[in-house]
C-alpha atoms as a PDB file:
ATOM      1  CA  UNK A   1      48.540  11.235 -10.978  1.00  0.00           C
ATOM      2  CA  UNK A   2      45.675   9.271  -9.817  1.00  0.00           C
ATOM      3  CA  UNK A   3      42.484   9.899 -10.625  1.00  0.00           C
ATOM      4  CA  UNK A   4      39.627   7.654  -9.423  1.00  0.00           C
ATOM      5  CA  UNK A   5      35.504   8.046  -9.552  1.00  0.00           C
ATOM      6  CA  UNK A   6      33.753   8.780  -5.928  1.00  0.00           C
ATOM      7  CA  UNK A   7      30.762   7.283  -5.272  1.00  0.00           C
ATOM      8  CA  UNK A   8      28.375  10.286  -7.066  1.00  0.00           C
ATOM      9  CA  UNK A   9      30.206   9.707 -10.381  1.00  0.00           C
ATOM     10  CA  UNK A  10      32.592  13.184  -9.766  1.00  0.00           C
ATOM     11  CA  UNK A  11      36.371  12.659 -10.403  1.00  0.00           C
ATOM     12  CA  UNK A  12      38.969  12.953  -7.572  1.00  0.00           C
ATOM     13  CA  UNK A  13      42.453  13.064  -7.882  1.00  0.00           C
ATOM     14  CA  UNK A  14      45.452  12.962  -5.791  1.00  0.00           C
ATOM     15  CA  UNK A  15      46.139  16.672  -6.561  1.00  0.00           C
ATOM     16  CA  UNK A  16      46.722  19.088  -3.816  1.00  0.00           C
ATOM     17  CA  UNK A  17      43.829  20.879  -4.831  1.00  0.00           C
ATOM     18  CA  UNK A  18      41.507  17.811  -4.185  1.00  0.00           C
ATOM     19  CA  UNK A  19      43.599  17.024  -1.273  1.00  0.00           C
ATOM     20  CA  UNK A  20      41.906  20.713   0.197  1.00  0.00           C
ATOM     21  CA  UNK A  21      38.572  19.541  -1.133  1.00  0.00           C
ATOM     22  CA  UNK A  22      39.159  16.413   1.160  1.00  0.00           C
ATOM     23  CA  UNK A  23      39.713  18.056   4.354  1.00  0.00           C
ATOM     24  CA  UNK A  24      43.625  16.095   3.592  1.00  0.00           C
ATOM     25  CA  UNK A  25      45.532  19.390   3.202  1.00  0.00           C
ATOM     26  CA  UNK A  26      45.255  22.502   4.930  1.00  0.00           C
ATOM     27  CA  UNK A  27      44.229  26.141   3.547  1.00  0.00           C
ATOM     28  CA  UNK A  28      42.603  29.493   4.199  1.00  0.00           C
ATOM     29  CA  UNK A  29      39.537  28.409   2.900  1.00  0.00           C
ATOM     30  CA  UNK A  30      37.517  31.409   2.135  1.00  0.00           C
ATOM     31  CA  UNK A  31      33.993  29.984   0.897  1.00  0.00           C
ATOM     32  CA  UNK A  32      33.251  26.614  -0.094  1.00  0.00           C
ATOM     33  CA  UNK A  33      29.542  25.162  -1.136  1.00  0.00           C
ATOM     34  CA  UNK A  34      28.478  21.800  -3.169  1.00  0.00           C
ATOM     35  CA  UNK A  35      30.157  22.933  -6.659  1.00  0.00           C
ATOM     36  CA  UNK A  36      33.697  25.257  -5.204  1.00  0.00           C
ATOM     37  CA  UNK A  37      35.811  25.568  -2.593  1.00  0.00           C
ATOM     38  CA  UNK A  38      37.538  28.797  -2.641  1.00  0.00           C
ATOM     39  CA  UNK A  39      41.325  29.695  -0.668  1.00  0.00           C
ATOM     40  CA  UNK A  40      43.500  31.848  -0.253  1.00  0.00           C
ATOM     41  CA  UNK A  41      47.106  31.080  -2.480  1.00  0.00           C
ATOM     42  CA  UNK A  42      49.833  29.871  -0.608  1.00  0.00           C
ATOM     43  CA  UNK A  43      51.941  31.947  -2.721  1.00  0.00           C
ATOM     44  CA  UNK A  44      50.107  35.230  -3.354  1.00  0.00           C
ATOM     45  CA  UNK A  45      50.504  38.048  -5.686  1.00  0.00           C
ATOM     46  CA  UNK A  46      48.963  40.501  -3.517  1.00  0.00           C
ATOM     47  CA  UNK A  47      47.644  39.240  -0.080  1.00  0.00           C
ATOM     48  CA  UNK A  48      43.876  38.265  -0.640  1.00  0.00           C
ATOM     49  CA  UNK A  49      44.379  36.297  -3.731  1.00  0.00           C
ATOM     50  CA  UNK A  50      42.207  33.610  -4.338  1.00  0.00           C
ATOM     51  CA  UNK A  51      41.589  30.479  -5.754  1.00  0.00           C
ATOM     52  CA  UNK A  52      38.456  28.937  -6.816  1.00  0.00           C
ATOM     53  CA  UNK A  53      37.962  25.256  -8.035  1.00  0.00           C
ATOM     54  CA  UNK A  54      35.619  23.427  -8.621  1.00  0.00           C
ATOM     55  CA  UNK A  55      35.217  20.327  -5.861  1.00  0.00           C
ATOM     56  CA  UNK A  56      34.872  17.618  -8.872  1.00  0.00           C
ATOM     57  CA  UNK A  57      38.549  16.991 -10.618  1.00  0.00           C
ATOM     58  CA  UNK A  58      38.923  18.518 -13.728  1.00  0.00           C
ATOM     59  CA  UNK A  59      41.791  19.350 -15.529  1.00  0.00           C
ATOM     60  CA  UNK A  60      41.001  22.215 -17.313  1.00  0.00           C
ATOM     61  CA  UNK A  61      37.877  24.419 -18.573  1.00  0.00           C
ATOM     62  CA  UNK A  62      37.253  22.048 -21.536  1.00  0.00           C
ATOM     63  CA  UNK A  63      36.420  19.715 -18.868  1.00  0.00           C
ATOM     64  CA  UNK A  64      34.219  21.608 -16.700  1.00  0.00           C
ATOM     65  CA  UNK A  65      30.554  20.494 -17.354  1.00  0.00           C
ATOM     66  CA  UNK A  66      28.544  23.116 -15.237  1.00  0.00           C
ATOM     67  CA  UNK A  67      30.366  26.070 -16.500  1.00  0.00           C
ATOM     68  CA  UNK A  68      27.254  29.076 -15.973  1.00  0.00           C
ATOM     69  CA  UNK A  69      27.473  27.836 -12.306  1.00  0.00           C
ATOM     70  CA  UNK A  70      31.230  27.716 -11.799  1.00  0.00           C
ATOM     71  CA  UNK A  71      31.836  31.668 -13.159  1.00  0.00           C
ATOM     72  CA  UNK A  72      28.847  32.351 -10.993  1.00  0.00           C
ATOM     73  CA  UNK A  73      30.879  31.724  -7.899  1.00  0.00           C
ATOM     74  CA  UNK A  74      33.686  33.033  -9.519  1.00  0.00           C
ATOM     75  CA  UNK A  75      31.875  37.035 -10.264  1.00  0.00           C
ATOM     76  CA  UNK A  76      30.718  36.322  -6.763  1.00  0.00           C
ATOM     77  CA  UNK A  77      34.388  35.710  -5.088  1.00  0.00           C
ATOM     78  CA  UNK A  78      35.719  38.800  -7.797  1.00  0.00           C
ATOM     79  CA  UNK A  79      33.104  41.014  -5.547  1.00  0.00           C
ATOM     80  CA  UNK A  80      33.761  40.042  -2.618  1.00  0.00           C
ATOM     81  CA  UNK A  81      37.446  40.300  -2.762  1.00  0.00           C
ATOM     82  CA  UNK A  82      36.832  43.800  -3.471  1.00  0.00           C
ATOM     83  CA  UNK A  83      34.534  44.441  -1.060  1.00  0.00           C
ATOM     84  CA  UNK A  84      36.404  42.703   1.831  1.00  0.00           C
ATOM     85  CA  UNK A  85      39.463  44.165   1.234  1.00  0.00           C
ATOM     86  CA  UNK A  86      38.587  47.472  -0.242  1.00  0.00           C
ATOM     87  CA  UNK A  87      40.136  46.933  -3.250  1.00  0.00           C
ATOM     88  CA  UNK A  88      40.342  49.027  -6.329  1.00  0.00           C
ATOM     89  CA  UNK A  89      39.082  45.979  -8.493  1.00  0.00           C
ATOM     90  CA  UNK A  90      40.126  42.710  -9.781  1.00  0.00           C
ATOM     91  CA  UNK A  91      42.393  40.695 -11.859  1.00  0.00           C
ATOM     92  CA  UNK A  92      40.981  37.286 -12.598  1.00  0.00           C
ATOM     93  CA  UNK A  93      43.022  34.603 -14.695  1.00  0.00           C
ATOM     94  CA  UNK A  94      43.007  31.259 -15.711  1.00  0.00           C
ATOM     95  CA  UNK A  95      45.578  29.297 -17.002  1.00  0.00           C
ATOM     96  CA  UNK A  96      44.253  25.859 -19.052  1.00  0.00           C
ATOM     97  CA  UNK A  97      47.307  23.271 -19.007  1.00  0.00           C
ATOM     98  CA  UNK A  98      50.433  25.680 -19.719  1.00  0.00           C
ATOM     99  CA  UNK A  99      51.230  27.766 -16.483  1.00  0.00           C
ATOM    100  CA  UNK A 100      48.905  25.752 -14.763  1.00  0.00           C
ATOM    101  CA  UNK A 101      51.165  24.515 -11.812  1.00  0.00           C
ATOM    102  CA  UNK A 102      48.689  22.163 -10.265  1.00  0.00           C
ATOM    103  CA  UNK A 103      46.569  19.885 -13.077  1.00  0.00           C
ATOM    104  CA  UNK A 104      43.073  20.921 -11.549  1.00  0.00           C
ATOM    105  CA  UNK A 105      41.062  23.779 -13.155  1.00  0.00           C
ATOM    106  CA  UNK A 106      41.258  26.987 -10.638  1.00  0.00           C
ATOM    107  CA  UNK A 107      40.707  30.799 -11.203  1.00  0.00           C
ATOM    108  CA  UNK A 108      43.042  33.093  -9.802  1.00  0.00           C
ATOM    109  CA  UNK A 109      41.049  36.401  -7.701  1.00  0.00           C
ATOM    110  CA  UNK A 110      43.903  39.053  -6.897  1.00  0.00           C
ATOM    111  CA  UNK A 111      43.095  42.471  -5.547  1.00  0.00           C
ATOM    112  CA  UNK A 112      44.160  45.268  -7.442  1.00  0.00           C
ATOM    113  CA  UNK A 113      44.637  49.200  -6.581  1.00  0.00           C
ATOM    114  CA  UNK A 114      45.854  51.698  -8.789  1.00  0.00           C
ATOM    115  CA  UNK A 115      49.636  51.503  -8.588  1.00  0.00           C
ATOM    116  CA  UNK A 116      50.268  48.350  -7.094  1.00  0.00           C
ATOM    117  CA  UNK A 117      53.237  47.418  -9.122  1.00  0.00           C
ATOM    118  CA  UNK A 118      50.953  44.707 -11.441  1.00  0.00           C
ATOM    119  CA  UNK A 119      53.011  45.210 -14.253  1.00  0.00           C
ATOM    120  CA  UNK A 120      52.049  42.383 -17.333  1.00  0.00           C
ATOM    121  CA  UNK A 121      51.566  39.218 -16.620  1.00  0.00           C
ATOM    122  CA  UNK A 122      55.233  38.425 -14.734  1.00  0.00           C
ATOM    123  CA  UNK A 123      55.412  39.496 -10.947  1.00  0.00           C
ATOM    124  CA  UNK A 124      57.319  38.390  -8.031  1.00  0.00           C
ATOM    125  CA  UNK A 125      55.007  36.514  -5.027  1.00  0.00           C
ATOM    126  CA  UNK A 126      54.491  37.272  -1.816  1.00  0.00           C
ATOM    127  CA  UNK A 127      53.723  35.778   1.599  1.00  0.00           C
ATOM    128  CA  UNK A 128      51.454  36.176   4.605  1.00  0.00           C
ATOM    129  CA  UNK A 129      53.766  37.283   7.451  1.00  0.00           C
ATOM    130  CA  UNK A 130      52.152  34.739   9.781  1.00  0.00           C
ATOM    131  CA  UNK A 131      48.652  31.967   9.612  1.00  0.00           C
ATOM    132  CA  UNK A 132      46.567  34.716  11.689  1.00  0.00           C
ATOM    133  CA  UNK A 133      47.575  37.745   8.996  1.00  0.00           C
ATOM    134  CA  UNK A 134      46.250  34.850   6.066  1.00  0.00           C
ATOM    135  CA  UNK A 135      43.001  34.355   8.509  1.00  0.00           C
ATOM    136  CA  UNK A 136      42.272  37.761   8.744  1.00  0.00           C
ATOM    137  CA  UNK A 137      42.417  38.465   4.963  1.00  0.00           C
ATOM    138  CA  UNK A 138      40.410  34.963   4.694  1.00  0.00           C
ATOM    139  CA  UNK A 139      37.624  36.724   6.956  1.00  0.00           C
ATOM    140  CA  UNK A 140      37.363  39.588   5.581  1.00  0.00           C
ATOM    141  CA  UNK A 141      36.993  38.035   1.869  1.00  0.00           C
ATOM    142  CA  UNK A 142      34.240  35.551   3.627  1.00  0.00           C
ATOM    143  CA  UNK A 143      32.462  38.412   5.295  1.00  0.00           C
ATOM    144  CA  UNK A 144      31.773  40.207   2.380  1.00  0.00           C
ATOM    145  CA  UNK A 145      30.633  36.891   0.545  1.00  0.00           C
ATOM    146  CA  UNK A 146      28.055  36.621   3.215  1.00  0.00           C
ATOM    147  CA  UNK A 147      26.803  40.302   3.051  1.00  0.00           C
ATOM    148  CA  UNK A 148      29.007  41.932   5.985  1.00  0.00           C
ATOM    149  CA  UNK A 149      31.002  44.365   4.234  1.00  0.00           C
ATOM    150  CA  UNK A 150      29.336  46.485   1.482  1.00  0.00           C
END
């Protein structure tokens, strides 16, 4: 994998998960500011689940320098999920190297209600039945971040 310096110092990669950062790739973005971008997964446990990463390429949470900041966003997305989608809670994971299918930190938000099958941590994926059905649980997730859904 490539990994090169941009011109503020911050790491980039040839990752898909830069590749979203860049505007290269497409995705549900939910939320994005100057230290995440936030998405919905392309293959999701339950509908709504999201990723956050930080926009500078690290590899794993060793690596990430403004940590406070980063699991700031991350309690913020955890809310909002809920909120958005009226879920019961949250799981929120992290894998650091093994399991971690793309070699750029993220944190996995997935919705949770009681009985939703969530059984450990091995469970078949889903998918969105169609791009609109992925927008409207990306709008829903973004409307709470900005204060539209209590």
């Amino acid at each position: 994998m490539d990994v090169n310096r941009r011109q503020d110092g911050g790491l980039v990669s040839d990752d898909p998960f830069c590749q979203i950062i860049a505007g290269e790739r497409p995705a549900f973005v939910v939320h994005e500011d100057d230290l995440t971008v936030s998405f919905l997964d392309g293959r999701p446990v339950f509908k709504g689940h999201v990723l956050v990463v930080p926009r500078a390429h690290v590899e794993t949470l060793s690596d990430l320098t403004e940590v406070g900041p980063f699991f700031e966003r991350v309690q913020e997305m955890a809310r909002a999920v809920e909120a958005g989608l009226e879920a019961g809670g949250t799981f929120v994971a992290l894998n650091n190297r093994v399991s971690q299918s793309v070699p750029h930190l993220h944190v996995h938000v997935v919705p949770r209600n009681p009985k939703d099958g969530l059984r450990g941590f091995f469970w078949p994926r889903t998918r969105y039945a169609s791009d609109e059905e992925a927008r409207s649980y990306a709008a829903a997730i973004a409307g709470a971040l900005s204060g539209g859904a209590t």
